[in-house]
PDB file of N, CA and C in Angstrom:
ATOM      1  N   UNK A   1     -23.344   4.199   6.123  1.00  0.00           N
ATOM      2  CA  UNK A   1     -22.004   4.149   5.568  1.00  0.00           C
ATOM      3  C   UNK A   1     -21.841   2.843   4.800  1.00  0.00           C
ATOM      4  N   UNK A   2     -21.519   2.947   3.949  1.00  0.00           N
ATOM      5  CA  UNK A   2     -21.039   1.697   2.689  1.00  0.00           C
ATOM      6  C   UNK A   2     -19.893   1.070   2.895  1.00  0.00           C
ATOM      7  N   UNK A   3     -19.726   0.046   3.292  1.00  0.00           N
ATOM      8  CA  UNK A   3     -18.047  -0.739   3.548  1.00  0.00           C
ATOM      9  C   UNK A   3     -17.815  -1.368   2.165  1.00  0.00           C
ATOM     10  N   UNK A   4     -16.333  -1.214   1.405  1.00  0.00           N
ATOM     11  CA  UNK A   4     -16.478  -1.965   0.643  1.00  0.00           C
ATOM     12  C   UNK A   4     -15.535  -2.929   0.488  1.00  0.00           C
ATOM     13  N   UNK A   5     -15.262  -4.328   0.073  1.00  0.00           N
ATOM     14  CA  UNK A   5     -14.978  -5.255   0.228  1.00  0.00           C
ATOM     15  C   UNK A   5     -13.809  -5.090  -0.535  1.00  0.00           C
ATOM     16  N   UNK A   6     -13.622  -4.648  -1.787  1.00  0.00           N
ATOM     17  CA  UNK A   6     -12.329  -4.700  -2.786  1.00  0.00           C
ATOM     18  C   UNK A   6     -12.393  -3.335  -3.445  1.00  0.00           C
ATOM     19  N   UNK A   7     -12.027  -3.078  -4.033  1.00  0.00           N
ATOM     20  CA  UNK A   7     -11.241  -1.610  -5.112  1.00  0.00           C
ATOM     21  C   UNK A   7      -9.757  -1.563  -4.857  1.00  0.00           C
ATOM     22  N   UNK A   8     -10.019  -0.277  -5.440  1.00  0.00           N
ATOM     23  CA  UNK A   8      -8.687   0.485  -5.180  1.00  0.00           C
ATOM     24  C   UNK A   8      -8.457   1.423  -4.825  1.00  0.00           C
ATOM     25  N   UNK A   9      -7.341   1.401  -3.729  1.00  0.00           N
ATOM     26  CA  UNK A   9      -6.486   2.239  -2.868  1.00  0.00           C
ATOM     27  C   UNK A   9      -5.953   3.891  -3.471  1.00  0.00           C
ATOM     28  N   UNK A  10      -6.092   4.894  -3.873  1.00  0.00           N
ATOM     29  CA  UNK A  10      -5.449   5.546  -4.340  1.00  0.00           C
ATOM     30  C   UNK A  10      -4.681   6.351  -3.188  1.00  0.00           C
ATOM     31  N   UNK A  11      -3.058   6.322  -3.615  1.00  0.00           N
ATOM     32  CA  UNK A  11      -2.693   7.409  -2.942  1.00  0.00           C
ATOM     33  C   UNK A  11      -1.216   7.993  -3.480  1.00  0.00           C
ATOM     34  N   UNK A  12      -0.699   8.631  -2.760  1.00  0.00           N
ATOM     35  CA  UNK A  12       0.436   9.249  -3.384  1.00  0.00           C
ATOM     36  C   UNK A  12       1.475   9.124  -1.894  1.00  0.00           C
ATOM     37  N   UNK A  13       2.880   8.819  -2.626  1.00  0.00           N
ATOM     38  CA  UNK A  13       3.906   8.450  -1.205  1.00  0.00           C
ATOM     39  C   UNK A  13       4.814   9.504  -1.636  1.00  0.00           C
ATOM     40  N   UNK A  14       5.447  10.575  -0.799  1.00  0.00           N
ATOM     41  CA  UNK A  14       6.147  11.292  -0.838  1.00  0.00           C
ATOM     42  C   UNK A  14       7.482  11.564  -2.088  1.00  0.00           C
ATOM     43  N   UNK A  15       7.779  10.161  -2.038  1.00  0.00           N
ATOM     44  CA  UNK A  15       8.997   9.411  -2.350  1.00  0.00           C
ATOM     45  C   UNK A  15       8.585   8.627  -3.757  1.00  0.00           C
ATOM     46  N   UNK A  16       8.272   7.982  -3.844  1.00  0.00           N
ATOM     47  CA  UNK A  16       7.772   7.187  -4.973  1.00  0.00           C
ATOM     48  C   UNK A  16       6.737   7.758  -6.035  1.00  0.00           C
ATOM     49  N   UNK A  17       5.724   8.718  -5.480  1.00  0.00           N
ATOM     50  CA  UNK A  17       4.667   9.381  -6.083  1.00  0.00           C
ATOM     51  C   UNK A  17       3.173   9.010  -6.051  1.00  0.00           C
ATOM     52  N   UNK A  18       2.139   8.637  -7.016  1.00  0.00           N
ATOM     53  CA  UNK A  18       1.049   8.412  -7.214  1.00  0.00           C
ATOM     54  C   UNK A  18       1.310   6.570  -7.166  1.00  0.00           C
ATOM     55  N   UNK A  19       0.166   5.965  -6.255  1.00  0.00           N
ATOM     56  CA  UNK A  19      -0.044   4.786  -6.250  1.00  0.00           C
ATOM     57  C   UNK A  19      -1.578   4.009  -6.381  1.00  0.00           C
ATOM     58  N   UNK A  20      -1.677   3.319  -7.106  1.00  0.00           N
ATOM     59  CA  UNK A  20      -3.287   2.500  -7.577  1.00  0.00           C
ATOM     60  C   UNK A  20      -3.107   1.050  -6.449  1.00  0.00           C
ATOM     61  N   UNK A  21      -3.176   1.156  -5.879  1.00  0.00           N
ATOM     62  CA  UNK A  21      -3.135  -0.269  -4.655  1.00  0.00           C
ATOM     63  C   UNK A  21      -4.259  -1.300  -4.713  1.00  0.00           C
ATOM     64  N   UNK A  22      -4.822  -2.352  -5.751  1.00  0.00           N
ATOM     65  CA  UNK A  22      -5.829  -3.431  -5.578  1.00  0.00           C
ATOM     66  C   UNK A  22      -6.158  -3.619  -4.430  1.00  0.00           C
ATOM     67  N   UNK A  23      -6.994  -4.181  -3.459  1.00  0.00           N
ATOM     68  CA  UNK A  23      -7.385  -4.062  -2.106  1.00  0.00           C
ATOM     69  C   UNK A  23      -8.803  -5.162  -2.323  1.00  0.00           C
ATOM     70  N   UNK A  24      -8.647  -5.636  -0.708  1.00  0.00           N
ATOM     71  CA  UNK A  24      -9.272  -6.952  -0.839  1.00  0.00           C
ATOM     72  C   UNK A  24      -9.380  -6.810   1.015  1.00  0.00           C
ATOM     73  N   UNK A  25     -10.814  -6.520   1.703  1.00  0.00           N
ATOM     74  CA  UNK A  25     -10.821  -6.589   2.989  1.00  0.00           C
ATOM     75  C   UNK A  25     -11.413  -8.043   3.279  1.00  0.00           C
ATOM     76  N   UNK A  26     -10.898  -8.086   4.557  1.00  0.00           N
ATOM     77  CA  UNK A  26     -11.495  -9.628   5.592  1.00  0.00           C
ATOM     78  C   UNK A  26     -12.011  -8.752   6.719  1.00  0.00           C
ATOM     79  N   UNK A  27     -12.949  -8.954   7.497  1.00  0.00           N
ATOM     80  CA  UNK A  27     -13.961  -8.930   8.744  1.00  0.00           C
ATOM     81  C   UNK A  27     -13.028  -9.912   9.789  1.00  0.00           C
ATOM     82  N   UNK A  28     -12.750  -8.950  10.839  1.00  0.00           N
ATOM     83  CA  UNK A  28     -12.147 -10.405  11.758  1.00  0.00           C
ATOM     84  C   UNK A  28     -12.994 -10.777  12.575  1.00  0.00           C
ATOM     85  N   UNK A  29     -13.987 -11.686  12.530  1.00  0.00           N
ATOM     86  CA  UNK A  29     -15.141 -12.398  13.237  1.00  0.00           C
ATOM     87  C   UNK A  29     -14.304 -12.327  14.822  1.00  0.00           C
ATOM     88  N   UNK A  30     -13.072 -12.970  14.974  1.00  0.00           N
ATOM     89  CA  UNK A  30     -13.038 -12.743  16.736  1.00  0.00           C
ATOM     90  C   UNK A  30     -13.033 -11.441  17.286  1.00  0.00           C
ATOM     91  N   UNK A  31     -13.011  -9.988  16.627  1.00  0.00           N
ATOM     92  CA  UNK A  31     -12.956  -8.607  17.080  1.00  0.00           C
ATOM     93  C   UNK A  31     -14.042  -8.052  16.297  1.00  0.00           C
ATOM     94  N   UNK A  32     -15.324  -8.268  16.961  1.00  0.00           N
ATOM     95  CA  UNK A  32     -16.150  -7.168  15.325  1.00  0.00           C
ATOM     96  C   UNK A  32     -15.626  -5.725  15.402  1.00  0.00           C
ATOM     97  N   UNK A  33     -15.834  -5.163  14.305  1.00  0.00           N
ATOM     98  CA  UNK A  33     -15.402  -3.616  14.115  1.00  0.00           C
ATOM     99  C   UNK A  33     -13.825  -3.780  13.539  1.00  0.00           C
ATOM    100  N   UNK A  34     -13.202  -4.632  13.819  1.00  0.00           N
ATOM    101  CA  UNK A  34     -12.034  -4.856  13.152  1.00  0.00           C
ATOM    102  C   UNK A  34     -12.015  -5.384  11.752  1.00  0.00           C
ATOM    103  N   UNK A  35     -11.044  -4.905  10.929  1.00  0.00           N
ATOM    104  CA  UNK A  35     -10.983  -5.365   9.223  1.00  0.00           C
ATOM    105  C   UNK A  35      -9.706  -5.096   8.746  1.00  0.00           C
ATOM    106  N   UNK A  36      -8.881  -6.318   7.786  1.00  0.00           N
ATOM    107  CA  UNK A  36      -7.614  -6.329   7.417  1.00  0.00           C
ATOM    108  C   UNK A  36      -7.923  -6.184   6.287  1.00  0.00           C
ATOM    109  N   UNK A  37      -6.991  -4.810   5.552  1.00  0.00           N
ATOM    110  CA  UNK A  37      -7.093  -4.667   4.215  1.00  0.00           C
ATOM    111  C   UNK A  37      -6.037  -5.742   3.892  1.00  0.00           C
ATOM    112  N   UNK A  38      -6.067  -5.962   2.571  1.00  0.00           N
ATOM    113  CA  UNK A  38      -4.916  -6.962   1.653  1.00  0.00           C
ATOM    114  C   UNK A  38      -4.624  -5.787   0.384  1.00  0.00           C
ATOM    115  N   UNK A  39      -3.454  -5.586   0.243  1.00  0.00           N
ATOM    116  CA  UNK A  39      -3.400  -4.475  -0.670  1.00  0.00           C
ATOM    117  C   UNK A  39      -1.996  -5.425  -1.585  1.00  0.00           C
ATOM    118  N   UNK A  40      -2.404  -5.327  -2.866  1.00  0.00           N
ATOM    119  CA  UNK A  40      -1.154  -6.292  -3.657  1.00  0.00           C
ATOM    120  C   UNK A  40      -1.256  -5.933  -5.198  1.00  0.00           C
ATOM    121  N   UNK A  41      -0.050  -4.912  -5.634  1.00  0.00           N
ATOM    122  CA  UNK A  41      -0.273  -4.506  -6.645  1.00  0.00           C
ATOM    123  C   UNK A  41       0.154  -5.724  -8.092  1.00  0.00           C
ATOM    124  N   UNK A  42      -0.511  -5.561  -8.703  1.00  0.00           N
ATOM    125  CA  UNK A  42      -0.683  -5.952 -10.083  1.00  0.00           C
ATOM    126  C   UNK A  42       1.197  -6.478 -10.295  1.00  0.00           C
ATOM    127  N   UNK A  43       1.524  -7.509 -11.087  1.00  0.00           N
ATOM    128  CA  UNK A  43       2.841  -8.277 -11.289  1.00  0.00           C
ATOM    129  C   UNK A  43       3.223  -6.941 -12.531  1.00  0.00           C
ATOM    130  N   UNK A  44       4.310  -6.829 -12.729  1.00  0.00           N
ATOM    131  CA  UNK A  44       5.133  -5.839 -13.817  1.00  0.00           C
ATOM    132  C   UNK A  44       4.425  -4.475 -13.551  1.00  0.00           C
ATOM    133  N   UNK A  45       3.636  -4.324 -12.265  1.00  0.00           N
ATOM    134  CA  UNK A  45       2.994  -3.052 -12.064  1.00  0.00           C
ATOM    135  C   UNK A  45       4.421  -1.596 -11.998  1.00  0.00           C
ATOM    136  N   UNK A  46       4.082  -0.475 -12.321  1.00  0.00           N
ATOM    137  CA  UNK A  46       4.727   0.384 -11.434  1.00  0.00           C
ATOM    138  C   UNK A  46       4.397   0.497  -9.972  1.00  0.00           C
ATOM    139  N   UNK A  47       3.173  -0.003  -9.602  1.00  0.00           N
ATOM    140  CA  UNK A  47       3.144   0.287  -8.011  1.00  0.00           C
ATOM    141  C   UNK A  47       4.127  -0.925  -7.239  1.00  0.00           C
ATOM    142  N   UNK A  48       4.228  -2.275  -7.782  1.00  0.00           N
ATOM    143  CA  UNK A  48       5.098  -2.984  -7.620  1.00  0.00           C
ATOM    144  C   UNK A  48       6.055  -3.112  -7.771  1.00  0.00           C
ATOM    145  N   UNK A  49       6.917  -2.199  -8.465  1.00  0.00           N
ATOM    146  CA  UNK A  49       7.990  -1.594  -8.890  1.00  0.00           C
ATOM    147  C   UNK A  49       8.495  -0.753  -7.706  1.00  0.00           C
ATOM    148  N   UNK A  50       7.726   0.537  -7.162  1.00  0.00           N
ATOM    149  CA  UNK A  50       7.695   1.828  -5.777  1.00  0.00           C
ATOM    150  C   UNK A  50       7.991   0.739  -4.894  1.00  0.00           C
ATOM    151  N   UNK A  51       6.979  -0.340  -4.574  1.00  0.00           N
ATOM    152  CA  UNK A  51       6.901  -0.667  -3.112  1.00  0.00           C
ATOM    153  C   UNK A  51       7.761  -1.577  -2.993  1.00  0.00           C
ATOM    154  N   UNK A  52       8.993  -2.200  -4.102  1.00  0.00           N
ATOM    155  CA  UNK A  52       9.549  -2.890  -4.087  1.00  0.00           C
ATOM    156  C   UNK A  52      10.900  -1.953  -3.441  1.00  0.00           C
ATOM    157  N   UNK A  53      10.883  -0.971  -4.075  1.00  0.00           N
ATOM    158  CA  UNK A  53      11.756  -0.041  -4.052  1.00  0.00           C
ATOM    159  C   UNK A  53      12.022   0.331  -2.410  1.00  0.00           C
ATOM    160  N   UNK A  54      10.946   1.027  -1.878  1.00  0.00           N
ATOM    161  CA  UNK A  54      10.406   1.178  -0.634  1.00  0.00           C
ATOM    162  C   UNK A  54      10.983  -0.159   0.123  1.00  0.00           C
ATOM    163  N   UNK A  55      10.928  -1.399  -0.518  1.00  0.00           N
ATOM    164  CA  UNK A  55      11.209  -2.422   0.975  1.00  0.00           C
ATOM    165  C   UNK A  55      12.769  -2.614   0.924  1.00  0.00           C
ATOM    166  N   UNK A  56      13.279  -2.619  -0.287  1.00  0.00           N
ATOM    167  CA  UNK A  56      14.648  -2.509  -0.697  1.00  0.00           C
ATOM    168  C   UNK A  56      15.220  -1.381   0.657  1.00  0.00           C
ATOM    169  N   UNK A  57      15.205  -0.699   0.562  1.00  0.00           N
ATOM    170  CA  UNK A  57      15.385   0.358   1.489  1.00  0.00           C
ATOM    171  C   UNK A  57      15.018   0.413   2.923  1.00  0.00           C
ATOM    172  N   UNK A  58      13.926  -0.104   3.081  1.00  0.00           N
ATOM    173  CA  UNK A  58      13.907  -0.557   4.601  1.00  0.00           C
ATOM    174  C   UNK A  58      14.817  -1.465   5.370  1.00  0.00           C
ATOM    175  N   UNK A  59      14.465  -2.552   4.406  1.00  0.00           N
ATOM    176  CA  UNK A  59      15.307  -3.848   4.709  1.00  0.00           C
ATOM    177  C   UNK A  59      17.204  -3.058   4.944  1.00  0.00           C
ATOM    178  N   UNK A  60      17.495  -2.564   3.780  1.00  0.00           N
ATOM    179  CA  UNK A  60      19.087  -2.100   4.048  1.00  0.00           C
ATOM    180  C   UNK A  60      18.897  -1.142   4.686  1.00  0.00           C
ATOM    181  N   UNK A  61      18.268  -0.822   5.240  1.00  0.00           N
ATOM    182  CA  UNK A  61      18.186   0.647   6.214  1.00  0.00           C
ATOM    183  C   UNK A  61      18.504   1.365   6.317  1.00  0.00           C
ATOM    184  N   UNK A  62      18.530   1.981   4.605  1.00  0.00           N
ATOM    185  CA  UNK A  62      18.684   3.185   3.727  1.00  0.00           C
ATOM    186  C   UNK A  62      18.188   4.453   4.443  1.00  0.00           C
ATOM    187  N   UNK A  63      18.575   5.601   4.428  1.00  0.00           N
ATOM    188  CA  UNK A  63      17.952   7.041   4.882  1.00  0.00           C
ATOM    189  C   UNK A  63      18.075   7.738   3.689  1.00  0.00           C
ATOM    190  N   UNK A  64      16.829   8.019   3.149  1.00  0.00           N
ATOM    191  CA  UNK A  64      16.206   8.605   2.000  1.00  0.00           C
ATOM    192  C   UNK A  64      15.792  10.067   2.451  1.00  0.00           C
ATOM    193  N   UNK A  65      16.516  10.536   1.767  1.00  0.00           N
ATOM    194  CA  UNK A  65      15.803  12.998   1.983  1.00  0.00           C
ATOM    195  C   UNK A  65      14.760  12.581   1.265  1.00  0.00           C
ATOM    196  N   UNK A  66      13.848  13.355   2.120  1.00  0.00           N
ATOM    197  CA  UNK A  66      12.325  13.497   1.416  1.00  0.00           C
ATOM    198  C   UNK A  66      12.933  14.796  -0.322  1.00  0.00           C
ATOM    199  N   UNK A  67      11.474  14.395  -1.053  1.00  0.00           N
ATOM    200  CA  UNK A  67      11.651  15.145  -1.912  1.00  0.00           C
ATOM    201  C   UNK A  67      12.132  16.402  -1.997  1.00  0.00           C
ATOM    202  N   UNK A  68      11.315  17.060  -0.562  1.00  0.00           N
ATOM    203  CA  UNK A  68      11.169  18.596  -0.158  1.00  0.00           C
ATOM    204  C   UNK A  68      12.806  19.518   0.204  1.00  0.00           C
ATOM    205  N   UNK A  69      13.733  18.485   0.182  1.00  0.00           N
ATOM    206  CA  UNK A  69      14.918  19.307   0.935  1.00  0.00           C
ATOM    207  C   UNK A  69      15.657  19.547   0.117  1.00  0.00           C
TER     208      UNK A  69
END
């Protein structure tokens, strides 16, 4: 199996849509088998735009209908 250290994340959020996520892992030497992704989209990104959106809403503790209803 191939671990890889950086790329990108693709995925899609219900709510927001299609996301390109930059990604950057660390190895945590005190737990082997453990690894922290770093995921941080691009400045004037649209994915930074969604996930801004997304925390906006957490933080005020907004209740958002999924797309589907």
């Amino acid at each position: 199996m191939k671990i890889h250290r950086s790329g990108v994340k693709r995925l899609h959020h219900p709510l927001v849509g299609d996301l390109a996520l930059p990604y950057e892992a660390m190895d945590l030497p005190a737990d082997p088998g453990l690894r922290l992704n770093f995921y941080s989209p691009e400045p004037d990104s649209p994915e930074r735009e969604a996930l801004g959106l997304l925390a906006s809403w957490a933080a005020a503790g907004t209740v958002v209908p999924s797309r589907d209803h």
